[in-house]
C-alpha atoms as a PDB file:
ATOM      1  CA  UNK A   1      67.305 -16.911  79.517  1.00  0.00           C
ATOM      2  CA  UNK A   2      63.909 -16.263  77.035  1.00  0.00           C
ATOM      3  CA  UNK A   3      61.103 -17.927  77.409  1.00  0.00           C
ATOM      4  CA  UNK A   4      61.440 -19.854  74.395  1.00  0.00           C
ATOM      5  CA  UNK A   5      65.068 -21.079  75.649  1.00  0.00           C
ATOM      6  CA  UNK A   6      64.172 -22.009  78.842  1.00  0.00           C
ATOM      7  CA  UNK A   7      61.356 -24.320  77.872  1.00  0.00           C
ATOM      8  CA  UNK A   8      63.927 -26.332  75.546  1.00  0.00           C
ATOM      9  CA  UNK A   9      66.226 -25.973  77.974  1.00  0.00           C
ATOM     10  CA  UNK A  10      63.413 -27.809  80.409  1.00  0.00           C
ATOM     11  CA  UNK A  11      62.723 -30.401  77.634  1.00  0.00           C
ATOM     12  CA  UNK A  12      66.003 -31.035  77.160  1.00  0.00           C
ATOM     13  CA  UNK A  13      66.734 -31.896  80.986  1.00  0.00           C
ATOM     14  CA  UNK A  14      63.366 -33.376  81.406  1.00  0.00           C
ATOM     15  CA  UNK A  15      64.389 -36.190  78.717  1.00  0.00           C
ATOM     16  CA  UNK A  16      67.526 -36.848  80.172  1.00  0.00           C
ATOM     17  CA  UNK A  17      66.430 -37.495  83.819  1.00  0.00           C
ATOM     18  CA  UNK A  18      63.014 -39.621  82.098  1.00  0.00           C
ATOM     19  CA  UNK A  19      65.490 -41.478  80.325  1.00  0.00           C
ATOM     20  CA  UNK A  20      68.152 -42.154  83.396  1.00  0.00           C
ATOM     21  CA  UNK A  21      65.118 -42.731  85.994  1.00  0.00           C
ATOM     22  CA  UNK A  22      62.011 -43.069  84.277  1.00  0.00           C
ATOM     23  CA  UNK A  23      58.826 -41.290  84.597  1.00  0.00           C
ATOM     24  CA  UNK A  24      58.231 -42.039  88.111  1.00  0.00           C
ATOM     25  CA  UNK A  25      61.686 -41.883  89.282  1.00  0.00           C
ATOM     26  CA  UNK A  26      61.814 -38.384  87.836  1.00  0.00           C
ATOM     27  CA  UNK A  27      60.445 -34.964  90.282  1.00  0.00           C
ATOM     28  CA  UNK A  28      59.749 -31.969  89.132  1.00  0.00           C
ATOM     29  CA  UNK A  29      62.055 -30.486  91.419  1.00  0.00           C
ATOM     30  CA  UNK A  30      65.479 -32.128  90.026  1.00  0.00           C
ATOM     31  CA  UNK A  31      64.786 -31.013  86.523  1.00  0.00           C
ATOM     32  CA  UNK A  32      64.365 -27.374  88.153  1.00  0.00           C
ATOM     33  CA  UNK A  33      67.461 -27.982  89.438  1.00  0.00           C
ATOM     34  CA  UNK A  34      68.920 -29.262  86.498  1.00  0.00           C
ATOM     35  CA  UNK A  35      67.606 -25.930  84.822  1.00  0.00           C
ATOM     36  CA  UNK A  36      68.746 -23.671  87.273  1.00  0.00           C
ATOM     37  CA  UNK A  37      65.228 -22.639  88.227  1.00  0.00           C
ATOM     38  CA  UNK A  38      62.592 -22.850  91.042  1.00  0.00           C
ATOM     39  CA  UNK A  39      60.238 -25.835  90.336  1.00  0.00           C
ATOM     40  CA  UNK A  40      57.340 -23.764  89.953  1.00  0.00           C
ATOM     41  CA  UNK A  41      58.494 -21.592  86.987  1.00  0.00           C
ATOM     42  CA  UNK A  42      57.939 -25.069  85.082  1.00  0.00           C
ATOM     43  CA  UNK A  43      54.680 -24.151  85.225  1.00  0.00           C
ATOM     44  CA  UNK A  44      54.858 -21.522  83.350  1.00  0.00           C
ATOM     45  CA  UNK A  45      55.527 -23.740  80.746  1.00  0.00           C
ATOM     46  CA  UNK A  46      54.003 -26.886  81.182  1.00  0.00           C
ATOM     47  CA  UNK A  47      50.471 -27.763  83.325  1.00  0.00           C
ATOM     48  CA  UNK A  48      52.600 -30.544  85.732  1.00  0.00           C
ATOM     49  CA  UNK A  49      54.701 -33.654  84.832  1.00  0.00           C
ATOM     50  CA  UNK A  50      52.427 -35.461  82.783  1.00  0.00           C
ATOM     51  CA  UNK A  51      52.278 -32.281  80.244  1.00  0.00           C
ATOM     52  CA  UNK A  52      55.930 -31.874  80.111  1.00  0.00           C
ATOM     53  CA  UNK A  53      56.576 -36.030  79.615  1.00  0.00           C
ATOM     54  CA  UNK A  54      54.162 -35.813  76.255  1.00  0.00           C
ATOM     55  CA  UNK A  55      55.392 -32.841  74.844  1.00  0.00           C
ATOM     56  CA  UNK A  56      59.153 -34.402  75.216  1.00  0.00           C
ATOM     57  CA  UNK A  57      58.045 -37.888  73.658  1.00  0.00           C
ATOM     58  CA  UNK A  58      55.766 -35.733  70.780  1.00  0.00           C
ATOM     59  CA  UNK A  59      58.725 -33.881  69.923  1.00  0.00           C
ATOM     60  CA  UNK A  60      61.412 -36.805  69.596  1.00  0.00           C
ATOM     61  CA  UNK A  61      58.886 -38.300  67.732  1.00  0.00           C
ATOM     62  CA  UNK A  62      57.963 -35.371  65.389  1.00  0.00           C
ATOM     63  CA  UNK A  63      61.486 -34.768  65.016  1.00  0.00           C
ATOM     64  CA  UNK A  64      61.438 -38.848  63.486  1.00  0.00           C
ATOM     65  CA  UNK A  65      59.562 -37.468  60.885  1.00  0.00           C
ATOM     66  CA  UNK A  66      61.297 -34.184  60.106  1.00  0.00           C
ATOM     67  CA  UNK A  67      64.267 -35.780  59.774  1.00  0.00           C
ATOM     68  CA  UNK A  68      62.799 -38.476  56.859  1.00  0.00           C
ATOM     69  CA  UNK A  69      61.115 -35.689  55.043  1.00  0.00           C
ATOM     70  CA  UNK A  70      64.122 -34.067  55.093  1.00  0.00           C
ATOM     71  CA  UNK A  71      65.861 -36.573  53.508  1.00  0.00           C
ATOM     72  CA  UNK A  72      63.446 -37.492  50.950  1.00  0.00           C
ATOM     73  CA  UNK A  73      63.605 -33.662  49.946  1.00  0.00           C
ATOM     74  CA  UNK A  74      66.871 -34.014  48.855  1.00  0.00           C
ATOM     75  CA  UNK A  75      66.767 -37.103  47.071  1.00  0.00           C
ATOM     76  CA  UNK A  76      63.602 -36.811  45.012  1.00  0.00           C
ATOM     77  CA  UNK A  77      65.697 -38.704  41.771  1.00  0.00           C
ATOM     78  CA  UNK A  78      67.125 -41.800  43.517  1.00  0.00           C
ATOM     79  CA  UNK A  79      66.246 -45.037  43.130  1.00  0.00           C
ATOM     80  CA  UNK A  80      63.573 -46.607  45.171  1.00  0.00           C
ATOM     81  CA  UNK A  81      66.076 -48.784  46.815  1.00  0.00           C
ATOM     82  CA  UNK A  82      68.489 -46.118  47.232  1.00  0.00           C
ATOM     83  CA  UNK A  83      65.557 -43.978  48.985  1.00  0.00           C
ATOM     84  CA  UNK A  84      64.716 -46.503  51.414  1.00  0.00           C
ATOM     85  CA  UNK A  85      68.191 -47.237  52.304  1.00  0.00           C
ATOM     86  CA  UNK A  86      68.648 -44.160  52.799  1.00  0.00           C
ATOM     87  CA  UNK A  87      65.557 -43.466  54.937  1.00  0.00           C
ATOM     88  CA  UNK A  88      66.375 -46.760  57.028  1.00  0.00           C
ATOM     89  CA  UNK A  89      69.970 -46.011  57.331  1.00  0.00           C
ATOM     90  CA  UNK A  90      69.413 -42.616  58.664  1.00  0.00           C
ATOM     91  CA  UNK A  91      66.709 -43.593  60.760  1.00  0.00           C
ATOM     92  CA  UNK A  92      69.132 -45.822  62.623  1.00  0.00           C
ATOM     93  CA  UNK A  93      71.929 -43.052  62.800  1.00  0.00           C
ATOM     94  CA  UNK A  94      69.303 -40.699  64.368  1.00  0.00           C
ATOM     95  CA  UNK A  95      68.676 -42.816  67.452  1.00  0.00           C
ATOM     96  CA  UNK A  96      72.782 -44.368  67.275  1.00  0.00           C
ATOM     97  CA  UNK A  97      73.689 -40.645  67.928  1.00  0.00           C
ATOM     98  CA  UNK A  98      72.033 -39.694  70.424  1.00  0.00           C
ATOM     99  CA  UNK A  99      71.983 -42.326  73.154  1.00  0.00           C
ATOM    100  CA  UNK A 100      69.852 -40.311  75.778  1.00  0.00           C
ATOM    101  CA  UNK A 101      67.229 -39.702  73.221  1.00  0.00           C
ATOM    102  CA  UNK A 102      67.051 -44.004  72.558  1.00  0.00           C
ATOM    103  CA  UNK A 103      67.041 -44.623  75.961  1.00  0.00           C
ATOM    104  CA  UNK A 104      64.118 -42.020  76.737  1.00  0.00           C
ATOM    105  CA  UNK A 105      62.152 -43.562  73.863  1.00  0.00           C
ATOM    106  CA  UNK A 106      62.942 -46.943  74.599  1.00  0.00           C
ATOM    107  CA  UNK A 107      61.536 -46.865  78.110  1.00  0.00           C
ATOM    108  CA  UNK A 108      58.228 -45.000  76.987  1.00  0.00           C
ATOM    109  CA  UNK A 109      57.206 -47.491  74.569  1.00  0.00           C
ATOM    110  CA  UNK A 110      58.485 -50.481  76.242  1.00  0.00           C
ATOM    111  CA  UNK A 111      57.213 -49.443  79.673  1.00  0.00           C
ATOM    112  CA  UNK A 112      54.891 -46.374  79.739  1.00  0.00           C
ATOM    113  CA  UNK A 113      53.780 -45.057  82.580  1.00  0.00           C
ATOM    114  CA  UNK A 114      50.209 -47.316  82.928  1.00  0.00           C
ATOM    115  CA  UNK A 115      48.076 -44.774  83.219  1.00  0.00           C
ATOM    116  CA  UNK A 116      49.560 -42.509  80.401  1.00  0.00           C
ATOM    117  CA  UNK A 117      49.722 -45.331  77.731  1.00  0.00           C
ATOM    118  CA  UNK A 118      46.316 -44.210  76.029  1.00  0.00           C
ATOM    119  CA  UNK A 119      48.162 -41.066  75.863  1.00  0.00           C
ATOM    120  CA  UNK A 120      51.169 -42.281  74.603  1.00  0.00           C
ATOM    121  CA  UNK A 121      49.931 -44.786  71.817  1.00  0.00           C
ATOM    122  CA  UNK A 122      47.657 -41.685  70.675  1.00  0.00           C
ATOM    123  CA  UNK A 123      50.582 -39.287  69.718  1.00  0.00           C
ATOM    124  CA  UNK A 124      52.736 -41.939  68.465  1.00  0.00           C
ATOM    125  CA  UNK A 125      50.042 -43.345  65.798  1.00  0.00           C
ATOM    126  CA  UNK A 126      49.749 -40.016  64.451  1.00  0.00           C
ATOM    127  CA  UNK A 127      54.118 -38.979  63.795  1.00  0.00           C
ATOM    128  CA  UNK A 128      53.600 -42.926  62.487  1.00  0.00           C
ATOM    129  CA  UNK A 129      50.935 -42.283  60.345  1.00  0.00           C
ATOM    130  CA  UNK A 130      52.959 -39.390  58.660  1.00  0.00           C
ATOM    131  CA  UNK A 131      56.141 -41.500  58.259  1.00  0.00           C
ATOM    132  CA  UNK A 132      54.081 -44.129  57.056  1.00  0.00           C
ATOM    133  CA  UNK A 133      53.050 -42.126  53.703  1.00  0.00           C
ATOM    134  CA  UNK A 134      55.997 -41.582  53.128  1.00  0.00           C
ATOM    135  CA  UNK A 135      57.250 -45.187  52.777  1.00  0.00           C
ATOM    136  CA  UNK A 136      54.035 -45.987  51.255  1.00  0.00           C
ATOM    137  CA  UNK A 137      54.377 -43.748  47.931  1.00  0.00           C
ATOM    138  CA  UNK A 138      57.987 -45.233  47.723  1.00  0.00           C
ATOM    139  CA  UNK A 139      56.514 -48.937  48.520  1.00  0.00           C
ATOM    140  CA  UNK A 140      53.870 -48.221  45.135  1.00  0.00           C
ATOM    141  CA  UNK A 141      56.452 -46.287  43.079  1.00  0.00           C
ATOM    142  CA  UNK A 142      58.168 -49.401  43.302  1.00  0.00           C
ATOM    143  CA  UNK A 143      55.343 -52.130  43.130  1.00  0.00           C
ATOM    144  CA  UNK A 144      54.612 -49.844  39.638  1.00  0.00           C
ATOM    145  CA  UNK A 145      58.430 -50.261  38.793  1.00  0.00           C
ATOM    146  CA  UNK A 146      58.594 -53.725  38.525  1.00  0.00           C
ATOM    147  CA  UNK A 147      61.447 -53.646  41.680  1.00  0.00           C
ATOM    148  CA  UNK A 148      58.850 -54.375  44.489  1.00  0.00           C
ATOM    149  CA  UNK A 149      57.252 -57.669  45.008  1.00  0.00           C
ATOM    150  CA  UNK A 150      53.394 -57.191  44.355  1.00  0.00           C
ATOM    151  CA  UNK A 151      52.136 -56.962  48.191  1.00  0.00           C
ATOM    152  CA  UNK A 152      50.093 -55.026  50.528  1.00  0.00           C
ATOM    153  CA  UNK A 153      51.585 -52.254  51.066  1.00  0.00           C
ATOM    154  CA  UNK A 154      50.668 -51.736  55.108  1.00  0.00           C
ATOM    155  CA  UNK A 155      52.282 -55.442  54.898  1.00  0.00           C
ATOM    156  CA  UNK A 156      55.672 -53.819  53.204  1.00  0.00           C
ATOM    157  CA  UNK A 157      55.512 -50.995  56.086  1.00  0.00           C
ATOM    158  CA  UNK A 158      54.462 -53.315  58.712  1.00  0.00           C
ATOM    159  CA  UNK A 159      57.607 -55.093  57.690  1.00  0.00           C
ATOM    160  CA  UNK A 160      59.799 -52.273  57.358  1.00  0.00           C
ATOM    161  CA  UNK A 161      58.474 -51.186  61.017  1.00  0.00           C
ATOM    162  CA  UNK A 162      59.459 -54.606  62.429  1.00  0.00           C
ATOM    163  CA  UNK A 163      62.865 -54.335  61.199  1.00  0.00           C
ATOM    164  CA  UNK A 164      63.185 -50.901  62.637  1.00  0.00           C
ATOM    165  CA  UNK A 165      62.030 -51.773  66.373  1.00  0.00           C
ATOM    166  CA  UNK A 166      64.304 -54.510  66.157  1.00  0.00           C
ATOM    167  CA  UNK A 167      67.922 -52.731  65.170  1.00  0.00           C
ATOM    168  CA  UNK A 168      66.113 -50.491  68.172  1.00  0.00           C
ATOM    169  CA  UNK A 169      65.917 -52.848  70.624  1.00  0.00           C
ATOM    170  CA  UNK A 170      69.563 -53.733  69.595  1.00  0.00           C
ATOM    171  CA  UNK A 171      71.143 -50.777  69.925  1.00  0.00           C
ATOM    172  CA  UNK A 172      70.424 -51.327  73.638  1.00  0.00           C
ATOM    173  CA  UNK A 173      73.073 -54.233  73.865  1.00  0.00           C
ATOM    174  CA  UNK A 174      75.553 -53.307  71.396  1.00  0.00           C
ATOM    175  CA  UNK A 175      78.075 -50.768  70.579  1.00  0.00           C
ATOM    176  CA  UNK A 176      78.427 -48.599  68.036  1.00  0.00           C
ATOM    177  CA  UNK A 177      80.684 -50.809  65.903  1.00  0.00           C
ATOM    178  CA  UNK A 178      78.639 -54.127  66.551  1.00  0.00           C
ATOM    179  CA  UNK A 179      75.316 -52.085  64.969  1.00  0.00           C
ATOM    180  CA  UNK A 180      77.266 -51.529  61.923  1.00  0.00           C
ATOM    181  CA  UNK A 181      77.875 -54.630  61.004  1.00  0.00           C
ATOM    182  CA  UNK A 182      74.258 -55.682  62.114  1.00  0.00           C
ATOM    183  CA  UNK A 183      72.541 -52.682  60.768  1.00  0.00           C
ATOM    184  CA  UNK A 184      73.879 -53.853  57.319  1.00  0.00           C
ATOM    185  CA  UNK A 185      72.500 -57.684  57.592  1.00  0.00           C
ATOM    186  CA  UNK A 186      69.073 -56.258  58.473  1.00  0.00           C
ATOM    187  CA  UNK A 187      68.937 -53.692  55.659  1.00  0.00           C
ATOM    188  CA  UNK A 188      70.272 -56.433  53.204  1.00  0.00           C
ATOM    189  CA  UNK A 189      67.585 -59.032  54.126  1.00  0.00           C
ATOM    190  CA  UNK A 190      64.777 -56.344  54.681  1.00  0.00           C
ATOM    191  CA  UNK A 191      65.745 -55.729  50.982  1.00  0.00           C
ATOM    192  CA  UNK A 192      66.039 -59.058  49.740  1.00  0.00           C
ATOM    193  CA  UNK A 193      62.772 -59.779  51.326  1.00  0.00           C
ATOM    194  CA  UNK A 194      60.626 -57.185  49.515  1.00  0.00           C
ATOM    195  CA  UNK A 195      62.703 -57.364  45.926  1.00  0.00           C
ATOM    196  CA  UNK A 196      60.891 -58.682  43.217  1.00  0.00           C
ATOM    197  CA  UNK A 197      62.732 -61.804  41.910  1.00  0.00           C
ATOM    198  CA  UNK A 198      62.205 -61.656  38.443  1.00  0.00           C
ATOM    199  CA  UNK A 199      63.653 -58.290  39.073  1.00  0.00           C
ATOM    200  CA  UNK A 200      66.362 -59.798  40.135  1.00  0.00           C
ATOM    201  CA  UNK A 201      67.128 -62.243  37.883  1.00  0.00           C
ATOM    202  CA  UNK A 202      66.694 -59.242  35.091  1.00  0.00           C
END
């Protein structure tokens, strides 16, 4: 196994034990194990725990992004609406697919190690920051359109973010099927909520 390989394949097992036992329920030595290497070849990788716990959570999170920019790539022409539909939709889908990668997530922001939450809020402000210009060009393309309501627009993404967390939070108690149906009610009202009227009245 490369270098390169074995330090994914070290994330990789690293975020599923963090997300099954949390940070402190999680030794260096089982996700060795899980790797099928002696527990101090991780350091050839990583300084200790703490190093390997933020480079997992900076890379879900960077992946967040990726994924949006991706998607905005390909859909440069659409509609405002139909880009952050499409943004939002897939957004949920990326966390709905991958269970282990919700749960790790989940349990970092909702209960962070204490003295790692500096840390933590630090590296998550900055992948947020980058997904946030993204929503805000589409949140003034469509002020400028006539199809936004004329507000703030770090109220629109403050908005947009609260909706997010809580079809998050959700996914937690709900299968697959249930989040379809409620994924759809949030989207529609998140919508509603931002349209213009005499938009749509037009």
């Amino acid at each position: 196994m490369g270098d390169h390989m074995t330090k994914d394949k070290i994330k990789h097992e690293a975020m599923c034990l963090f997300a099954q036992n949390g940070y402190n329920g999680t030794a260096l030595a089982e996700i060795a194990k899980q790797v099928g290497i002696k527990t101090p070849s991780i350091f050839a990788h990583f300084k200790g725990k703490e190093d390997l716990f933020l480079s997992v959570f900076a890379d879900l999170s960077w992946q967040e992004v990726s994924h949006v920019e991706q998607i905005i790539e390909n859909i440069e022409e659409a509609t405002v609406e139909e880009k952050l539909s499409l943004i939002f939709h897939e957004t949920c889908r990326f966390y709905l697919q991958n269970e282990v990668r919700a749960e790790f997530l989940k349990r970092t922001m909702l209960f962070p190690p204490d003295f790692l939450q500096d840390k933590i809020r630090e590296r998550f402000i900055t992948s947020e920051e980058s997904l946030s210009q993204i929503l805000r060009e589409i949140f003034v393309a469509g002020i400028e359109a006539g199809v936004v309501r004329k507000e703030k627009t770090e109220s629109l993404i403050a908005a947009y973010y609260c909706t997010i967390d809580g079809v998050f939070l959700q996914m937690s108690y709900y299968g697959k099927d249930a989040m379809t149906q409620r994924l759809e009610a949030a989207w529609k009202n998140f919508w509603l909520g931002i349209t213009n009227k005499q938009a749509q009245i037009d």
